[in-house]
Structures are given as structure tokens and as C-alpha cells.
N, C-alpha and C. Protein backbone atom coordinates (compact mmCIF):
# COMPACT_ATOMS: atom_id res chain seq x y z
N UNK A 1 -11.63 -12.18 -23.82
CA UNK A 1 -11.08 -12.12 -22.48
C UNK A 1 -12.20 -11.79 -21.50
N UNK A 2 -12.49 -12.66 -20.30
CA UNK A 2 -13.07 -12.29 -19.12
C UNK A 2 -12.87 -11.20 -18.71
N UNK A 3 -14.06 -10.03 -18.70
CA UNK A 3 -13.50 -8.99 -17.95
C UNK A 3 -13.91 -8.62 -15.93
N UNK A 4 -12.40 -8.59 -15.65
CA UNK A 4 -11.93 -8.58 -14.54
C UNK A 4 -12.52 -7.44 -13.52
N UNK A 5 -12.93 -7.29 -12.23
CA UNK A 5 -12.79 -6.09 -11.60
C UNK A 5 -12.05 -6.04 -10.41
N UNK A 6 -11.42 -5.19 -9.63
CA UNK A 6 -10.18 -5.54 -9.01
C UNK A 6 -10.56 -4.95 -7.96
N UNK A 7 -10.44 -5.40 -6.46
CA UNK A 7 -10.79 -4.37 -5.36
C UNK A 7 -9.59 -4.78 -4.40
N UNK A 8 -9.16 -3.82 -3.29
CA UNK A 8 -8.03 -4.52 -2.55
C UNK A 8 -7.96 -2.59 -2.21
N UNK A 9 -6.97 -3.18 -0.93
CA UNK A 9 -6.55 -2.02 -0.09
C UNK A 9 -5.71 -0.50 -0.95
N UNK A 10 -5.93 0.26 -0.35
CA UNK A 10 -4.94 1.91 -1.49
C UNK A 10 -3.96 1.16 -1.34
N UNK A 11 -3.09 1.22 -2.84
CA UNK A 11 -1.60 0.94 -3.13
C UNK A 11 -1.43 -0.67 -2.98
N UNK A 12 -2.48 -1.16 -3.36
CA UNK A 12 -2.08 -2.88 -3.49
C UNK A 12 -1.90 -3.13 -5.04
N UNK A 13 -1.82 -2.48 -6.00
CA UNK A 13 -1.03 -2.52 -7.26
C UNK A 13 -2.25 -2.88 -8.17
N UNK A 14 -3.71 -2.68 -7.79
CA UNK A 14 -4.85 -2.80 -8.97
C UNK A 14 -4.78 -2.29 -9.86
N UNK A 15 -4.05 -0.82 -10.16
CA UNK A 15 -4.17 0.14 -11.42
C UNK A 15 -3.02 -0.45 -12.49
N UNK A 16 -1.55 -0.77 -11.46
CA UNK A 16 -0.61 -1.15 -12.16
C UNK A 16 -1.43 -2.32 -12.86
N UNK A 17 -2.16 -3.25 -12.47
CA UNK A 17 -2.45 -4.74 -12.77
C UNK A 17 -3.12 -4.56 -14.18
N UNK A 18 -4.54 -3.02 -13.74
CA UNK A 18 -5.24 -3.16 -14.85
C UNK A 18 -4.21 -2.70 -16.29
N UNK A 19 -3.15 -1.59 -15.66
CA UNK A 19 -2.59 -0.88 -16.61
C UNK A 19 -1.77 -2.37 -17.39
N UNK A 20 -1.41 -3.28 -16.85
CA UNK A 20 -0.59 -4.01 -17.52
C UNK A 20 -1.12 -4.91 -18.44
N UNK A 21 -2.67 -5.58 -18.05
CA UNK A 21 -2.98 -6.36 -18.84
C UNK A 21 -3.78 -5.66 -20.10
N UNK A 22 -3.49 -4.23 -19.88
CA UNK A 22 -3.96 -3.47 -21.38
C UNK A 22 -3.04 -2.98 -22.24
N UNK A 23 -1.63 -3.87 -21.50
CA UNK A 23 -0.69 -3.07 -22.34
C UNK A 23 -0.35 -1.69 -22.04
N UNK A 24 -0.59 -1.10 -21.57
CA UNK A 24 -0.02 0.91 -20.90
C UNK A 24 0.95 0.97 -20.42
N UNK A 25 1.24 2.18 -20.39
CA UNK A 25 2.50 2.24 -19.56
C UNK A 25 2.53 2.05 -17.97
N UNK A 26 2.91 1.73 -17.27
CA UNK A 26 2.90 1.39 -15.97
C UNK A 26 2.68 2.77 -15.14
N UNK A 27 2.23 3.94 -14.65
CA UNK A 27 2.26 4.64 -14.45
C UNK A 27 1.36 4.86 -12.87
N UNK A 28 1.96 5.04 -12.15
CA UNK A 28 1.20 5.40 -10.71
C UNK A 28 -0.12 6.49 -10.92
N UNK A 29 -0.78 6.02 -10.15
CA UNK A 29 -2.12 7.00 -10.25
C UNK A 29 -2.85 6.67 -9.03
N UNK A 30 -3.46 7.60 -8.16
CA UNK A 30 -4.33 7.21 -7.20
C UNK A 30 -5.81 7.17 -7.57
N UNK A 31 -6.25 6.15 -8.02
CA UNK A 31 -7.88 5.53 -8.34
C UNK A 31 -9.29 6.50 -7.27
N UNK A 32 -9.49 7.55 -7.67
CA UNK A 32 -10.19 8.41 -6.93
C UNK A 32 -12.29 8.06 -7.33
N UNK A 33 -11.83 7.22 -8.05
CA UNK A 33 -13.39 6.59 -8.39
C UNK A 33 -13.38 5.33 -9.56
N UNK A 34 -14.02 4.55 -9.98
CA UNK A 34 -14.41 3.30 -10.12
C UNK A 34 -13.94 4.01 -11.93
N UNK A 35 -13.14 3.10 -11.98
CA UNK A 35 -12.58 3.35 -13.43
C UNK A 35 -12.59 2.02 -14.53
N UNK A 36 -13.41 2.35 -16.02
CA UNK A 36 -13.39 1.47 -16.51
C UNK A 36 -12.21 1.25 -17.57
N UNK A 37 -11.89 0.00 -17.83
CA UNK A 37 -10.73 -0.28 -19.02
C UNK A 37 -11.52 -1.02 -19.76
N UNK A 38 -11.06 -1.12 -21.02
CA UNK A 38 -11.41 -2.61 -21.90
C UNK A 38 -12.28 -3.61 -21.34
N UNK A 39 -10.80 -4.41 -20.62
CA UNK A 39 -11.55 -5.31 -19.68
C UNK A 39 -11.26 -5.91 -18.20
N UNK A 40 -11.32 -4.69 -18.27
CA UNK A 40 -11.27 -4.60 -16.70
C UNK A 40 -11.85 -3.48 -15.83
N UNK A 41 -12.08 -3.36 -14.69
CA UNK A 41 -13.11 -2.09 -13.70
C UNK A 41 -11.79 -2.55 -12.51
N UNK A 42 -11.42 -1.16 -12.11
CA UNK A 42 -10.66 -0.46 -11.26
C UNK A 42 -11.24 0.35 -10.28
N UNK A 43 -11.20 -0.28 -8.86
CA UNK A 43 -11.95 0.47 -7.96
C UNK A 43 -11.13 0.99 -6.93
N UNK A 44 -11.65 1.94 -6.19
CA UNK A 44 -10.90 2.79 -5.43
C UNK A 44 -10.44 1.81 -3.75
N UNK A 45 -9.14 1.63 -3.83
CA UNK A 45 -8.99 1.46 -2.23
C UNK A 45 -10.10 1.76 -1.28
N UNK A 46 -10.50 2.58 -1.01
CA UNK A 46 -11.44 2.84 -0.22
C UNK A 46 -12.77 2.08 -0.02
N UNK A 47 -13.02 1.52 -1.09
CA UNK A 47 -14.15 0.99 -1.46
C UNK A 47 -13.96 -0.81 -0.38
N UNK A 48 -13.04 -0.78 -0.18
CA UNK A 48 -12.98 -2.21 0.57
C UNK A 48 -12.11 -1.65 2.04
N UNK A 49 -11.73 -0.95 1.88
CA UNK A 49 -11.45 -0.12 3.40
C UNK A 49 -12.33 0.07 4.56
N UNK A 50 -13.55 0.52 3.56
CA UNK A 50 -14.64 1.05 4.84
C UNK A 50 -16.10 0.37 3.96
N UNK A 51 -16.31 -0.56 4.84
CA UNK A 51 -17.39 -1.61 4.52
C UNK A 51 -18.37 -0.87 4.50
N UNK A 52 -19.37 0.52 4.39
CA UNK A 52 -19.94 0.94 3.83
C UNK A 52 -20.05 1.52 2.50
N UNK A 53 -19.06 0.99 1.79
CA UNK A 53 -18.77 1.32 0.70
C UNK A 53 -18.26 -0.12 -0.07
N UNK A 54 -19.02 -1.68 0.44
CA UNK A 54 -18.73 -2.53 -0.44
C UNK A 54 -19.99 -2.11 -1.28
N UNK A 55 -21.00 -1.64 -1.52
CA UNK A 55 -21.94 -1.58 -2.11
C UNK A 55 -21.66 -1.26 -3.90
N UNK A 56 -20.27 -0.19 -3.67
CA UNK A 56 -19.70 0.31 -4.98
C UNK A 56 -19.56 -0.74 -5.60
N UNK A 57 -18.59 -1.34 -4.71
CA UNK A 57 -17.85 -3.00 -5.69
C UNK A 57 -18.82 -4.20 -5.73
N UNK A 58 -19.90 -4.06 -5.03
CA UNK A 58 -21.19 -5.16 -5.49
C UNK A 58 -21.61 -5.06 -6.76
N UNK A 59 -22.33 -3.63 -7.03
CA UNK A 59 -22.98 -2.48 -8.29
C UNK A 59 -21.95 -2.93 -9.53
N UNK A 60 -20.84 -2.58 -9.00
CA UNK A 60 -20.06 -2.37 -10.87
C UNK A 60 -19.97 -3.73 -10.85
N UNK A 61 -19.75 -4.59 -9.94
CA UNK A 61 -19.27 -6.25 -9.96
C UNK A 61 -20.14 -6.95 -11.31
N UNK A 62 -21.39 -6.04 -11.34
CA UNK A 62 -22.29 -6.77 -12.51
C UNK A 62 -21.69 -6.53 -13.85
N UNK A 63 -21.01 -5.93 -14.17
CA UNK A 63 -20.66 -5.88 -15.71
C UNK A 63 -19.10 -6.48 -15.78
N UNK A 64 -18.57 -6.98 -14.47
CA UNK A 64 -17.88 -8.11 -14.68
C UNK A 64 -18.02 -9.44 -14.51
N UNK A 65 -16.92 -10.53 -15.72
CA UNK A 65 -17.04 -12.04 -15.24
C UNK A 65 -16.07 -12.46 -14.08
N UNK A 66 -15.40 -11.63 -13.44
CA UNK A 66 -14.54 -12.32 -12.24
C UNK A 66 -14.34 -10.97 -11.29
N UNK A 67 -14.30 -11.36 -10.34
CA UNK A 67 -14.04 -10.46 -9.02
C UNK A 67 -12.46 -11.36 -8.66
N UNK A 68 -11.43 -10.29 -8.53
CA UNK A 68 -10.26 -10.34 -8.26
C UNK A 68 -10.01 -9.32 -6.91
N UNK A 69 -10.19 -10.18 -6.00
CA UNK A 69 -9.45 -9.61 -5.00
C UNK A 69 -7.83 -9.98 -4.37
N UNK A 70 -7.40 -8.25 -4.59
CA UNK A 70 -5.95 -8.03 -4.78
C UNK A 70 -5.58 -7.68 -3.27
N UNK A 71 -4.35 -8.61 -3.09
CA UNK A 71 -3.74 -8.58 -1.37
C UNK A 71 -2.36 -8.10 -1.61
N UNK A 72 -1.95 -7.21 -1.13
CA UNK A 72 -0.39 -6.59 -1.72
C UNK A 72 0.64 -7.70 -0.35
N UNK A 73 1.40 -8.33 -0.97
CA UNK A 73 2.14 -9.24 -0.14
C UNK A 73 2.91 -8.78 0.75
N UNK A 74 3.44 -7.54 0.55
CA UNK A 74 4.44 -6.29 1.73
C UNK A 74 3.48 -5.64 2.81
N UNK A 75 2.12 -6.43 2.92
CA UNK A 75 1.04 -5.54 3.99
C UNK A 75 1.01 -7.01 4.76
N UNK A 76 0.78 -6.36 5.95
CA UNK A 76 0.83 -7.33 6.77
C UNK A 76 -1.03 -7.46 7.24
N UNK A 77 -2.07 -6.78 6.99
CA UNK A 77 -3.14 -6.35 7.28
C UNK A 77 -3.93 -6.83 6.26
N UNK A 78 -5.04 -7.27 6.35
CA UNK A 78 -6.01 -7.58 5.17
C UNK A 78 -7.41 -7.09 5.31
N UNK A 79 -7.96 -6.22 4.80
CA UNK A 79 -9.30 -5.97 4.63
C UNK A 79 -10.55 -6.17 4.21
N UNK A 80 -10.11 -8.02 3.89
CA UNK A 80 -11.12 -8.88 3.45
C UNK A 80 -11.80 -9.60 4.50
N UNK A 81 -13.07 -9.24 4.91
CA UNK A 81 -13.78 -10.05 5.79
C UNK A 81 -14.26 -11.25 5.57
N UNK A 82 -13.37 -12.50 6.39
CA UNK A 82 -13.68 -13.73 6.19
C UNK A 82 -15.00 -14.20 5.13
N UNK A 83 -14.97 -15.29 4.41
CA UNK A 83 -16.08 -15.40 2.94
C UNK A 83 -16.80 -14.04 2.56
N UNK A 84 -15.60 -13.00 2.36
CA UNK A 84 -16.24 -12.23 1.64
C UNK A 84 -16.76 -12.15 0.36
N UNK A 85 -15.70 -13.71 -0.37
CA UNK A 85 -15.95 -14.05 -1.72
C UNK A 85 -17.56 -14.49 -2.07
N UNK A 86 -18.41 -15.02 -0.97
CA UNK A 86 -19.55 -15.05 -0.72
C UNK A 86 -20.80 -14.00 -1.06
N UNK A 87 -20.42 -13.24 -1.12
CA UNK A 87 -21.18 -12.07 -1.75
C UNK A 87 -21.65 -12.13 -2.89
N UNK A 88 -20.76 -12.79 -3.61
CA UNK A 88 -20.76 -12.07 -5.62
C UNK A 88 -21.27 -13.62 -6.07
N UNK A 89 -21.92 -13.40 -7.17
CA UNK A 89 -22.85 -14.49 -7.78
C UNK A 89 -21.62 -15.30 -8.73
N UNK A 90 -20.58 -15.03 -8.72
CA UNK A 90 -19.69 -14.69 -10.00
C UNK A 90 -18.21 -15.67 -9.24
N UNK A 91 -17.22 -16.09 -10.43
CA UNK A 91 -16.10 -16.40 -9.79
C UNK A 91 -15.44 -15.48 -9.30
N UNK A 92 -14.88 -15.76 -8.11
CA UNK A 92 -13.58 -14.47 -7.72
C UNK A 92 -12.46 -15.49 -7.25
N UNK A 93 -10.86 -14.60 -8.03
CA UNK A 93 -10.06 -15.21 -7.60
C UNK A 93 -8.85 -13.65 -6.68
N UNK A 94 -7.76 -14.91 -6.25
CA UNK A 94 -7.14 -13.95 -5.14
C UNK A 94 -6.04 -13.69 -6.33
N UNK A 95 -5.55 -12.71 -6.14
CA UNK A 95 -4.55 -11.98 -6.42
C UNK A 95 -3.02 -11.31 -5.68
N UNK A 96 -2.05 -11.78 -5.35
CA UNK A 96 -1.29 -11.41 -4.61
C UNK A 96 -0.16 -10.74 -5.58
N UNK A 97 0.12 -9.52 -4.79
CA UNK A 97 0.51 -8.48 -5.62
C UNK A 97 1.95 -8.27 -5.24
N UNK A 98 3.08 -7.55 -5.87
CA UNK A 98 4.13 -7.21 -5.63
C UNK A 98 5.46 -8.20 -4.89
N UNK A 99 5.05 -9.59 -5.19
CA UNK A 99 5.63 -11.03 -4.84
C UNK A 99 7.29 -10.29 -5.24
N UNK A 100 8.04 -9.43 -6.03
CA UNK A 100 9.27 -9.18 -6.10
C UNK A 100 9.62 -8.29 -4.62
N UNK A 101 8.90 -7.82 -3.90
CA UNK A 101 9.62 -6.91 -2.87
C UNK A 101 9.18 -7.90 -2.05
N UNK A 102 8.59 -9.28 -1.57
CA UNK A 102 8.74 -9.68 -0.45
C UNK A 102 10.05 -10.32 -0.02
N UNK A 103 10.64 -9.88 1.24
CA UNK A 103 11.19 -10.38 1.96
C UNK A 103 12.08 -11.89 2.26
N UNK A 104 10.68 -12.23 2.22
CA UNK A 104 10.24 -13.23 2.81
C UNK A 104 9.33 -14.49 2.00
N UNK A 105 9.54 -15.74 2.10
CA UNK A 105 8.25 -16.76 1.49
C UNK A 105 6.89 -16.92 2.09
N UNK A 106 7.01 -16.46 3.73
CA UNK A 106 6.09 -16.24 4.61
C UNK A 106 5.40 -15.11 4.41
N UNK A 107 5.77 -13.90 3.59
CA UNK A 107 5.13 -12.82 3.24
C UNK A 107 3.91 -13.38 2.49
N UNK A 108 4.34 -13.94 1.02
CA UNK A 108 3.24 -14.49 0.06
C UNK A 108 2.49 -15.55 0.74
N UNK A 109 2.96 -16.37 1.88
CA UNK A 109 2.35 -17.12 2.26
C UNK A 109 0.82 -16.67 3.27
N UNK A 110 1.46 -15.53 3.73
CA UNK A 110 0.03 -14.97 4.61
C UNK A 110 -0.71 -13.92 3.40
N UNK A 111 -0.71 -13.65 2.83
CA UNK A 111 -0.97 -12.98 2.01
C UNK A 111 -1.93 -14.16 0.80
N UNK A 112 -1.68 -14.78 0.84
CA UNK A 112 -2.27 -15.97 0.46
C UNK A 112 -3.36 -16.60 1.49
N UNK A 113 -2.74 -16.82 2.65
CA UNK A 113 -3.76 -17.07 3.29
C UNK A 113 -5.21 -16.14 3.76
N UNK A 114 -4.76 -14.75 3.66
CA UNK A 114 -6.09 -13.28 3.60
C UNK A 114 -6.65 -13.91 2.68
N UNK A 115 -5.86 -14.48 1.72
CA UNK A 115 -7.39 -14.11 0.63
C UNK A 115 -7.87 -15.79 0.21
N UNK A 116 -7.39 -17.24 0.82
CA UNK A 116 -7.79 -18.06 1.03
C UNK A 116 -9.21 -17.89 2.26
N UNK A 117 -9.20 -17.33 3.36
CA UNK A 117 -9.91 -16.87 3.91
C UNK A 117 -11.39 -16.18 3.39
N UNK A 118 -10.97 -15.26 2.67
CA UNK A 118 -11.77 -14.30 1.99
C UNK A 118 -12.70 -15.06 1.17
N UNK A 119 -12.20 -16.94 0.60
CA UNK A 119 -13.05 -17.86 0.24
C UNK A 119 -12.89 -17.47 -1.67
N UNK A 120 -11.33 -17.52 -1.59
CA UNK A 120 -11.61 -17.06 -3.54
C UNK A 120 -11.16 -18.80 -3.94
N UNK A 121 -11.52 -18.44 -4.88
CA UNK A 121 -11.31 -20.04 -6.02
C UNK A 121 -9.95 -20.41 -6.26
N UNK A 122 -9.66 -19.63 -6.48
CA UNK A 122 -7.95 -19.81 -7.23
C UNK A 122 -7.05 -18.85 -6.90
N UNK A 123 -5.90 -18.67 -6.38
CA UNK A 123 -4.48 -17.20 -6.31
C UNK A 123 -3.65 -17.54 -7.44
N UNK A 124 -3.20 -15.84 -7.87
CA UNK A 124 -2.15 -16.08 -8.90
C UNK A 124 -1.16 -15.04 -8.13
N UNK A 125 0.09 -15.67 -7.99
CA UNK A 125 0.87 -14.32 -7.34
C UNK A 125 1.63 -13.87 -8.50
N UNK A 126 1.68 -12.81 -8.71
CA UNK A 126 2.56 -11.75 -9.36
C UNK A 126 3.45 -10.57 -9.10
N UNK A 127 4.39 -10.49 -10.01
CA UNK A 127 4.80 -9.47 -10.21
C UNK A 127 4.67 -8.67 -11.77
N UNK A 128 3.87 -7.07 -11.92
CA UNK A 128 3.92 -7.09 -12.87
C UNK A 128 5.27 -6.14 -13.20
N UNK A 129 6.14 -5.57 -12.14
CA UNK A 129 7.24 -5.04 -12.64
C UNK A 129 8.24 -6.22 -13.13
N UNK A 130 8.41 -7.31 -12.61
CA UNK A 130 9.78 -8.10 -13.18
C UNK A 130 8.58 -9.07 -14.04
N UNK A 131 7.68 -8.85 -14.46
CA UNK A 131 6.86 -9.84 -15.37
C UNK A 131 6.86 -11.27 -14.34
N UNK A 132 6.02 -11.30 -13.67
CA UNK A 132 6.49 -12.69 -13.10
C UNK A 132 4.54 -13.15 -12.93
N UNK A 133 4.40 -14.32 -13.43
CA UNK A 133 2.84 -14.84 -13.16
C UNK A 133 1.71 -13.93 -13.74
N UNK A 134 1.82 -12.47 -14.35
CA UNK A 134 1.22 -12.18 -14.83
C UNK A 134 0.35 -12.82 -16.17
N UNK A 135 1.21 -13.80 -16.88
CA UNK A 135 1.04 -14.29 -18.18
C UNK A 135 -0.28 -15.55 -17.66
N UNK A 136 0.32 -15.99 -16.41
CA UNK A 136 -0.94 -17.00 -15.88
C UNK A 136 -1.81 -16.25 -15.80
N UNK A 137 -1.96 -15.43 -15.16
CA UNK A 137 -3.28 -14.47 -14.91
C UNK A 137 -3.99 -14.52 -16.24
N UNK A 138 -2.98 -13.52 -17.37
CA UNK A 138 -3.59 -13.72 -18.67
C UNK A 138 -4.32 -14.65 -18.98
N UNK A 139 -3.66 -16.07 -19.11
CA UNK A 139 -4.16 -17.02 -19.33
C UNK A 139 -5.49 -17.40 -19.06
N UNK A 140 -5.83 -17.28 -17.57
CA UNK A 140 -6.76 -17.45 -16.94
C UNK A 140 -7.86 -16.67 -17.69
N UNK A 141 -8.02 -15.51 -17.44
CA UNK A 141 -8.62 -14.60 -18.02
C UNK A 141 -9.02 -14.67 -19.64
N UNK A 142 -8.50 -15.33 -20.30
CA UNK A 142 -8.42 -15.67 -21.75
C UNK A 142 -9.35 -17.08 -22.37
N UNK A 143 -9.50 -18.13 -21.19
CA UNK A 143 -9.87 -19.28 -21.03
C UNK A 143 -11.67 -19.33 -21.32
């Protein structure tokens, strides 16, 4: 399996994401520093919040094969600065998170578009509470 690293705004569902594709229990946690799994690296909200601190998610980006930037679909705000995907030597794809509480089809749709913007390769929207597109993700990641 490609291992993944995940960056995106506090509470856009990276920990749940990493926790799921390792199998764990789903368990809330606030990511207070750059956490490794198996295969995956979990970085702190903050770290893409305040653009003096993309440097974190450049650094660990090297001991991953994909940069996943995660857009929570219930935020109306995105903290990805246009081709930010531009940065990383590496594939990055978009990630849209929590697709069961939107609203709306226009929710996932702008939420899609942040991170079309952001210049990623590919989106997978998910849910990993009702299992929904996660298994594509897998997939992807497995390839």
C-alpha cells in the first residue's frame, strides 16, 4: 500500500481517515503534532491553517507516496492556496470528507471544486462513518 499523508483544516476527518484505513476504532482525537501510522502520516490542522507552517507538511511529505489533501464538505472555507498541489514532487489527490452530513449536492460540489483548484490529480469523496467511497480510496492506495 502507498503510504498516504493527509493535511486539511482542524476537524476535516484526517485522523478518522487514517484511523479507518488501519482498521482502529474510530475514535476522535485532536492531532497536536505530525503522527505516524503504518501507512499513513497525520498532520495537525494547523499545519495548513497558517502558511508558515506548510514547511511541516513539505518535511514529512518525503516519507510519503501521495499527498492527500482533505476538504471537509460541511465547511464552506478552504485553506488550500490555489496550485498548492504544486509544491510536492509526488502525486496528491483531493479528498472530500464527511459527504453523509452534506446537505446539499452543491456542498460536495464546492468542496470539490477547493481542492480541484488546489491542482490535485484525482477526488475520492467519502464517508468513513456510513462506509461510503472509502474502499475506492483503498483501492487507489493499493494499486
Amino acid at each position: 500500500m502507498k503510504k498516504l499523508i493527509v493535511a486539511g483544516s482542524t476537524g476535516s476527518g484526517k485522523t478518522t481517515l487514517c484511523q479507518w484505513l488501519h482498521g482502529q476504532e474510530i475514535a476522535y482525537k485532536k492531532t497536536q503534532a505530525i503522527e505516524t501510522f503504518d501507512q499513513a502520516i497525520d498532520t495537525p490542522g494547523e499545519c495548513i491553517e497558517n502558511r508558515f507552517l506548510y514547511k511541516m507538511i513539505l518535511v514529512s511529505s518525503v516519507d510519503a507516496d501521495v499527498i492527500g489533501l482533505v476538504q471537509d464538505c460541511t465547511k464552506e472555507e478552504s485553506y488550500f492556496p490555489p496550485a498548492f498541489a504544486t509544491v510536492f514532487a509526488k502525486p496528491v489527490i483531493g479528498i472530500v470528507t464527511k459527504i453523509e452530513l452534506a446537505e446539499t449536492q452543491e456542498q460536495i460540489a464546492e468542496a470539490r471544486a477547493h481542492l480541484q483548484a488546489a491542482g490535485v490529480e484525482q477526488i475520492f469523496e467519502v464517508s468513513t462513518i456510513e462506509n461510503v467511497g472509502v474502499e475506492a480510496l483503498r483501492t487507489y492506495l493499493e494499486a
